[in-house]
Protein backbone atom coordinates (compact mmCIF):
# COMPACT_ATOMS: atom_id res chain seq x y z
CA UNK A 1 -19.51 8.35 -2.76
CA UNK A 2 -16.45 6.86 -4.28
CA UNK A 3 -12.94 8.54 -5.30
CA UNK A 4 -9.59 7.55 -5.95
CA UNK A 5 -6.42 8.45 -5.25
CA UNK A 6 -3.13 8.49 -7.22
CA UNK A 7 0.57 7.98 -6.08
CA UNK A 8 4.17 6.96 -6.96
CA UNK A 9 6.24 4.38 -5.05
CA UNK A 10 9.19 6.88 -4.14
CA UNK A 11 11.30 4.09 -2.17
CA UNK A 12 12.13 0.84 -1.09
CA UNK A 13 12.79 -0.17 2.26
CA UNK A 14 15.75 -2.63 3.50
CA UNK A 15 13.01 -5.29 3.99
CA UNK A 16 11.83 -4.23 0.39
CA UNK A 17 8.26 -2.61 1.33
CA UNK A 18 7.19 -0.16 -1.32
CA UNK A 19 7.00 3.50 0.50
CA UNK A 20 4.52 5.87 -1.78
CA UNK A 21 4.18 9.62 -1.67
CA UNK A 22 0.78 9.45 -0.42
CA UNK A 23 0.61 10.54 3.11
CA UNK A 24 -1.56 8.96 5.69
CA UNK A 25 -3.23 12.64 6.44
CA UNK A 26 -4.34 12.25 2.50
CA UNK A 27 -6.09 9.02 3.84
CA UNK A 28 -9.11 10.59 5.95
CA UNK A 29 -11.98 9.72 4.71
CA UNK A 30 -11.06 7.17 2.91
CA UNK A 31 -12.92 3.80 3.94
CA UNK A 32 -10.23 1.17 5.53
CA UNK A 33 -12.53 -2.11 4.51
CA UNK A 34 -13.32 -4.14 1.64
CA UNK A 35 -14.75 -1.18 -0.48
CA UNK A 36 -11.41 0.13 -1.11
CA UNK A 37 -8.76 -0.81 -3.15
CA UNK A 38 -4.80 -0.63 -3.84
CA UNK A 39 -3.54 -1.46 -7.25
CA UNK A 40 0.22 -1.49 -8.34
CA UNK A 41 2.00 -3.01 -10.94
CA UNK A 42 -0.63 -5.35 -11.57
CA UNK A 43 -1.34 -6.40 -8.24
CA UNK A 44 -4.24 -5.51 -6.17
CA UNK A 45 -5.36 -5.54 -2.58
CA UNK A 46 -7.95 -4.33 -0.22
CA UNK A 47 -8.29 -2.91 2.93
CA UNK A 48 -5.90 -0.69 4.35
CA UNK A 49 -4.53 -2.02 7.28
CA UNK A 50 -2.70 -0.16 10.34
CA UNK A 51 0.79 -0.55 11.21
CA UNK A 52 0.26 -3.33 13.95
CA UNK A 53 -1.55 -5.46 11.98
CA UNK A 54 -1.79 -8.75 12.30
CA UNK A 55 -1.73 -10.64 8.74
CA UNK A 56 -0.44 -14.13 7.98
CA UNK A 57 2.96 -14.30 5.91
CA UNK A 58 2.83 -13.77 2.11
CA UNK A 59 0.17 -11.35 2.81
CA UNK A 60 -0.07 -8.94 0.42
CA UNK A 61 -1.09 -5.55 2.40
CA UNK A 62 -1.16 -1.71 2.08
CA UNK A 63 -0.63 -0.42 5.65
CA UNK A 64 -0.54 2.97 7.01
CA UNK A 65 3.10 3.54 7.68
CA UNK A 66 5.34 4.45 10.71
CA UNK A 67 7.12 6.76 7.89
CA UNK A 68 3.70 8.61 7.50
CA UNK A 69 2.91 7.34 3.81
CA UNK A 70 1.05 4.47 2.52
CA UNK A 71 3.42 1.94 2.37
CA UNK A 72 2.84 -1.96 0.25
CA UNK A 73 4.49 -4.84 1.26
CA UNK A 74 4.27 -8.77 1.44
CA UNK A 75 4.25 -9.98 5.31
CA UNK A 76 7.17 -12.05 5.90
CA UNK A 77 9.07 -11.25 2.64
CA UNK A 78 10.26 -8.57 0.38
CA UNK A 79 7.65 -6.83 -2.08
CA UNK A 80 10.26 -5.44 -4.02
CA UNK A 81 12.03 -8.84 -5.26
CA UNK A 82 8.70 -11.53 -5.43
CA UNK A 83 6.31 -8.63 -6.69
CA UNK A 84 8.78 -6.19 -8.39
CA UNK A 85 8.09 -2.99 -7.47
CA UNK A 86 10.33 -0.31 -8.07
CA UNK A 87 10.52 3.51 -7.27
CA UNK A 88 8.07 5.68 -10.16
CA UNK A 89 5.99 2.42 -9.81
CA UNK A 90 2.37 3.91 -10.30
CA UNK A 91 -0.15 3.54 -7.28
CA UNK A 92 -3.95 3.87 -7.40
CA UNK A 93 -6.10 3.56 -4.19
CA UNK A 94 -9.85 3.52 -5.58
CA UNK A 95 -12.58 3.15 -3.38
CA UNK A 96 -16.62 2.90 -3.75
């Protein structure tokens, strides 16, 4: 059964990943693979990946934070500047 879930990017980090105000604990049950994805802004990904992960550069991920939220960001570089998100950017994890 699919869902979705809807957030707000509430900050940026120094290394300009996009923290959202959906908490990890919000996450259960929510499938971590290819049947689920993160839009924002216009940009999309799928999967949602752990904190270790282990993506090339210019990856464009949604992780499961150390901060305890869903955070976005672009391995290597700064999601903020090359993708532009900003805090009150609208989040939407959707999932089949």
């Amino acid at each position: 059964m699919g869902g979705s879930i809807q957030g707000t990017v509430i900050s940026i980090t120094e290394d300009g990943d996009a923290v959202t105000d959906i908490a990890v604990d919000r996450l259960d049950g929510v499938p971590t693979d290819d049947r689920v994805s993160i839009h924002c802004d216009g940009h999309v990904t799928s999967r949602i990946f752990p904190a270790d992960h282990q993506q090339p550069e210019m990856t464009f991920l949604a992780i499961q934070g150390e901060s305890g939220f869903l955070e976005l960001l672009l391995v290597g570089d700064s999601a903020s500047a090359f993708l532009g998100f900003r805090s009150g950017s609208e989040v939407t994890i959707k999932w089949s």
